[in-house]
N, C-alpha and C. Protein backbone atom coordinates (compact mmCIF):
# COMPACT_ATOMS: atom_id res chain seq x y z
N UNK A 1 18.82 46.74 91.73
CA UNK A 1 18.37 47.41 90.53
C UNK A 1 17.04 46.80 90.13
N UNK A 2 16.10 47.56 89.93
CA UNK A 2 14.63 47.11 89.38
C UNK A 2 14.40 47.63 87.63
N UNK A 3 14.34 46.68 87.54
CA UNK A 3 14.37 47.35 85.62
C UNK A 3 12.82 46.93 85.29
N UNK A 4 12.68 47.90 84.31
CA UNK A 4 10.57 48.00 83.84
C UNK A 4 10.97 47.38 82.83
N UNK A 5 10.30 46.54 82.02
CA UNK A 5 9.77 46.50 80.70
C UNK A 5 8.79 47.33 80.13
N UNK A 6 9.31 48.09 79.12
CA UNK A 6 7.78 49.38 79.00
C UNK A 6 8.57 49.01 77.02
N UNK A 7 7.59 50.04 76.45
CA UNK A 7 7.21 49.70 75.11
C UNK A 7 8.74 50.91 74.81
N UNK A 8 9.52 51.17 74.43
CA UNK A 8 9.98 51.93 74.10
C UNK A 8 10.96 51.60 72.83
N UNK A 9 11.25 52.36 71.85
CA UNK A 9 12.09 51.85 70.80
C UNK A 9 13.42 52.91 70.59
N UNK A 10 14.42 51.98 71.05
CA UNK A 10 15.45 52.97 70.82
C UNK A 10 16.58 51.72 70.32
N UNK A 11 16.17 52.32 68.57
CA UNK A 11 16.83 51.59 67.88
C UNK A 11 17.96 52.75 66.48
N UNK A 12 18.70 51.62 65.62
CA UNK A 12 19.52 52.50 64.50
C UNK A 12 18.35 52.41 63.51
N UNK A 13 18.70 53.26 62.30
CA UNK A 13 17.90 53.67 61.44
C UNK A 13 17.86 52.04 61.02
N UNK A 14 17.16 51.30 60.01
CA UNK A 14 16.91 50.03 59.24
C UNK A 14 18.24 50.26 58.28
N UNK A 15 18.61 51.29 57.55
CA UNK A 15 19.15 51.67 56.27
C UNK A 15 20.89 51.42 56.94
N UNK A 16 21.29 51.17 58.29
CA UNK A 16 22.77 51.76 58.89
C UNK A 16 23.08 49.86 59.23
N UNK A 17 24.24 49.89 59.00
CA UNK A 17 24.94 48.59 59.42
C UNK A 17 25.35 48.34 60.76
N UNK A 18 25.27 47.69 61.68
CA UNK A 18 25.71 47.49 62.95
C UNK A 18 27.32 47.73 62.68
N UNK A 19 27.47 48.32 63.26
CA UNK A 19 29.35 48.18 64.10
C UNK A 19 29.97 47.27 65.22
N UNK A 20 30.51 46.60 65.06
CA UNK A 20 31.36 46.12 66.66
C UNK A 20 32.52 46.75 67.43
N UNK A 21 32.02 46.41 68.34
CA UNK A 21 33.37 47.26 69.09
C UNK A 21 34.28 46.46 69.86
N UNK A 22 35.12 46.10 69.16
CA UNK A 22 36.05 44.92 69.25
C UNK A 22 36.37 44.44 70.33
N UNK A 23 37.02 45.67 71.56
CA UNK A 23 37.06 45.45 72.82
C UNK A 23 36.29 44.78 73.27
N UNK A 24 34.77 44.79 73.04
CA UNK A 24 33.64 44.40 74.10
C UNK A 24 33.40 43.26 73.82
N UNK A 25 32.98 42.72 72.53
CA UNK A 25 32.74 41.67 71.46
C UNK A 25 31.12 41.59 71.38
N UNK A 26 30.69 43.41 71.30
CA UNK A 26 29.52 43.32 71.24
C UNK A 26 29.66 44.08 69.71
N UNK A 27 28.06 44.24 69.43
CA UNK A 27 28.21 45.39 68.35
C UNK A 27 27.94 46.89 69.36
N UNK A 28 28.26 47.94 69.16
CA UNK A 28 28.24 49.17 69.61
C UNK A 28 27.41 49.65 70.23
N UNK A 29 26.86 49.01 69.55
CA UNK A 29 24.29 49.57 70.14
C UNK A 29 24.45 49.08 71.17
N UNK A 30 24.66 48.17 71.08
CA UNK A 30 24.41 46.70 72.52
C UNK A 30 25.15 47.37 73.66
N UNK A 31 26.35 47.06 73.28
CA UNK A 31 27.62 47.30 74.42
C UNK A 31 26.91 48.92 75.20
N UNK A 32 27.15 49.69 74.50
CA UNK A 32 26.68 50.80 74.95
C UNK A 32 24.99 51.00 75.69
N UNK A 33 24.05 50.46 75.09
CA UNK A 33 22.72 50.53 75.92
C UNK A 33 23.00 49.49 77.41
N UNK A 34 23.55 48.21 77.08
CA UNK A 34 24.13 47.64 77.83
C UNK A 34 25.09 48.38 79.50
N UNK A 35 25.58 49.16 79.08
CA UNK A 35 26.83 50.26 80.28
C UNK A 35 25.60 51.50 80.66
N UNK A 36 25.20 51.62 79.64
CA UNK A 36 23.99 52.71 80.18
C UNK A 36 22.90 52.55 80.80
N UNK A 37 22.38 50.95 80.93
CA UNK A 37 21.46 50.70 81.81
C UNK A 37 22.30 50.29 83.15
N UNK A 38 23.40 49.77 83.07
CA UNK A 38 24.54 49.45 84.62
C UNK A 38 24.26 50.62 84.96
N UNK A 39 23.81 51.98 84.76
CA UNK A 39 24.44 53.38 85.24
C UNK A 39 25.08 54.10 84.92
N UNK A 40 25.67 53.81 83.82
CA UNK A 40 26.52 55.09 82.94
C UNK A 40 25.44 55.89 82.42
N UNK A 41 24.41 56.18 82.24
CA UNK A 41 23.36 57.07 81.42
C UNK A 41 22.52 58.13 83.02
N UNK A 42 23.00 57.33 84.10
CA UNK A 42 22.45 58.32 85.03
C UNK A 42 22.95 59.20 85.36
N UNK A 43 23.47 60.32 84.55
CA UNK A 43 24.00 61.85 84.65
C UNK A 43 23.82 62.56 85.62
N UNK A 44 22.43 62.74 85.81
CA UNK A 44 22.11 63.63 87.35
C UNK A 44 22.01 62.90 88.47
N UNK A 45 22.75 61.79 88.38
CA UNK A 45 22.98 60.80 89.69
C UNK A 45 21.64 60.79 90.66
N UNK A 46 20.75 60.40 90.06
CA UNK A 46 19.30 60.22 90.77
C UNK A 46 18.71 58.74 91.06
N UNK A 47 19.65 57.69 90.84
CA UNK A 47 19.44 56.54 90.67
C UNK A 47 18.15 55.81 90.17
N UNK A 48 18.18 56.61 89.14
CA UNK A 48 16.96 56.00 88.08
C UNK A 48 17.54 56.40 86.90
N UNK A 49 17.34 55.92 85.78
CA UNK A 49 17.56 56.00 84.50
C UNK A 49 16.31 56.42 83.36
N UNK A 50 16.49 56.98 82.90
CA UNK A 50 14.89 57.04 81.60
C UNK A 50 15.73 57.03 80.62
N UNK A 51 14.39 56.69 79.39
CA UNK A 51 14.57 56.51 78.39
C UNK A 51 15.43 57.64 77.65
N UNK A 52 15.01 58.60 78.14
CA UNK A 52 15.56 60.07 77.67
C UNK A 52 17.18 60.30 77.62
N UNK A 53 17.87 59.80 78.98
CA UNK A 53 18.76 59.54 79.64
C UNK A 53 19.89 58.34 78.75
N UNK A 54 19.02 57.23 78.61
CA UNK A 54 19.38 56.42 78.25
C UNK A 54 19.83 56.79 76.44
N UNK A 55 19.07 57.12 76.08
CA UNK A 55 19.07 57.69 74.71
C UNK A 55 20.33 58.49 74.14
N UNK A 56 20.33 59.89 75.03
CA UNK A 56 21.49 60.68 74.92
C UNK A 56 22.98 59.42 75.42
N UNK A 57 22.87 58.81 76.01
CA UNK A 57 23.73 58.33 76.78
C UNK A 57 24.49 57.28 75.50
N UNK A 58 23.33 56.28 75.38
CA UNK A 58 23.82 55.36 74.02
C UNK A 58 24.08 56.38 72.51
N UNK A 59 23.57 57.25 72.19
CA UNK A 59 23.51 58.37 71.42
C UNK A 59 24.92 58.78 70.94
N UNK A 60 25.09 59.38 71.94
CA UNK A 60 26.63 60.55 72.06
C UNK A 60 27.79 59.78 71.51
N UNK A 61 27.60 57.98 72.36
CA UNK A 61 28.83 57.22 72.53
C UNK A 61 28.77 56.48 71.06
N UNK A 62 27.71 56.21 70.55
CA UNK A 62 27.71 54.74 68.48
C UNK A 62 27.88 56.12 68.04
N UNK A 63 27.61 57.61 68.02
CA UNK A 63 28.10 58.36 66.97
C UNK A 63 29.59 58.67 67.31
N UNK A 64 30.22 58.73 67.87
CA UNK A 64 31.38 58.98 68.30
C UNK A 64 32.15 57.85 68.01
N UNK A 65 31.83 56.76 67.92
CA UNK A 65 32.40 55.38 67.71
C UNK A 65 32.46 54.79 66.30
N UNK A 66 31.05 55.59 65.67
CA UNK A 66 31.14 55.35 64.65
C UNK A 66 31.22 56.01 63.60
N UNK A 67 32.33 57.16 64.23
CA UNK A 67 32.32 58.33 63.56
C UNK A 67 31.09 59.11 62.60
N UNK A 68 30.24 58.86 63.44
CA UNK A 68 28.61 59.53 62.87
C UNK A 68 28.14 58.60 61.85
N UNK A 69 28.18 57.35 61.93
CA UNK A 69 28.20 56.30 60.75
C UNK A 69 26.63 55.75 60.84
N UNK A 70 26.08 55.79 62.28
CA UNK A 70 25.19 55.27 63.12
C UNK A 70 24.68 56.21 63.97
N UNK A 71 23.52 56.57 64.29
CA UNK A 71 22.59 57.25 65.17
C UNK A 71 21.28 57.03 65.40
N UNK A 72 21.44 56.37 67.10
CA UNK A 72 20.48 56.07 67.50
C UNK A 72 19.03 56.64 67.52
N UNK A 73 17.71 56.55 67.58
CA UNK A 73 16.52 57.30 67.83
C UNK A 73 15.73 56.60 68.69
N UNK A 74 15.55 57.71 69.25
CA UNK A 74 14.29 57.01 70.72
C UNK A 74 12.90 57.54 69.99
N UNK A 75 11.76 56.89 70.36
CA UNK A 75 10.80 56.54 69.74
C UNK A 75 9.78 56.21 70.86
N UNK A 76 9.22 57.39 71.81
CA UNK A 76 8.36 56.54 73.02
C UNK A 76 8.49 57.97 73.82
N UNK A 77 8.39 57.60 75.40
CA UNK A 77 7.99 58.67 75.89
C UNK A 77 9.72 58.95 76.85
N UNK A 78 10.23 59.86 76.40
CA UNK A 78 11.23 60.27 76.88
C UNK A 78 11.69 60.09 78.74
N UNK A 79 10.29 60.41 79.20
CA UNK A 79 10.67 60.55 80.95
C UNK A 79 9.94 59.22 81.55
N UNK A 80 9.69 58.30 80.81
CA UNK A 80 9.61 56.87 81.01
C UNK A 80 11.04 56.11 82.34
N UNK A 81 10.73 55.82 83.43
CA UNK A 81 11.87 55.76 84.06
C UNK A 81 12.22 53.92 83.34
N UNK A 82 13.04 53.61 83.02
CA UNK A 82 13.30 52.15 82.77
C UNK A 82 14.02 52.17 84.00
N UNK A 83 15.21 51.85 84.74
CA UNK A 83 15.99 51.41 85.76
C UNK A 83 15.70 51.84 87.08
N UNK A 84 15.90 51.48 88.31
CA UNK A 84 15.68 52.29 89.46
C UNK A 84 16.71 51.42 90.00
N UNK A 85 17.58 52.20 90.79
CA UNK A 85 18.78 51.86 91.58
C UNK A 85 18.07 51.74 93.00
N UNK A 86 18.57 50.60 94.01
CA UNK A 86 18.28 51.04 94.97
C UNK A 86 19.43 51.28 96.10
């Protein structure tokens, strides 16, 4: 796996409280961007990941977790590849 460092912000609003997700012993954001850069966010199985990807991916799962308590925003250029599988 080759991972970029690029400028991208995909963070919770300032105004929303972190959640944990007890199982993991992370908070929710984490755990989840965390599984989505392993490869859970690569949907069209192309072995690369983007930000875009990554986004929906951590997205779908802290609102669902946190019963819409928390929602992530990406902030940068969507088709930015961060991960490449090899």
């Amino acid at each position: 796996m080759r991972l970029g460092l690029y400028p991208i912000d995909l963070t919770q609003f300032g105004d929303q409280t972190a959640k944990l997700l007890e199982e993991a012993k992370h908070g929710m954001f984490s755990y989840f961007l965390m599984k989505g850069m392993e490869g859970e966010a690569d949907k069209n199985q192309d072995n690369k990941i983007t930000a875009g990807e990554l986004h929906k991916y951590v997205q779908s799962n802290v609102v669902q977790q946190s019963s819409g308590s928390q929602t992530p925003e990406l902030q940068g250029d969507a088709e930015r590849v961060l991960v490449r599988f090899q």
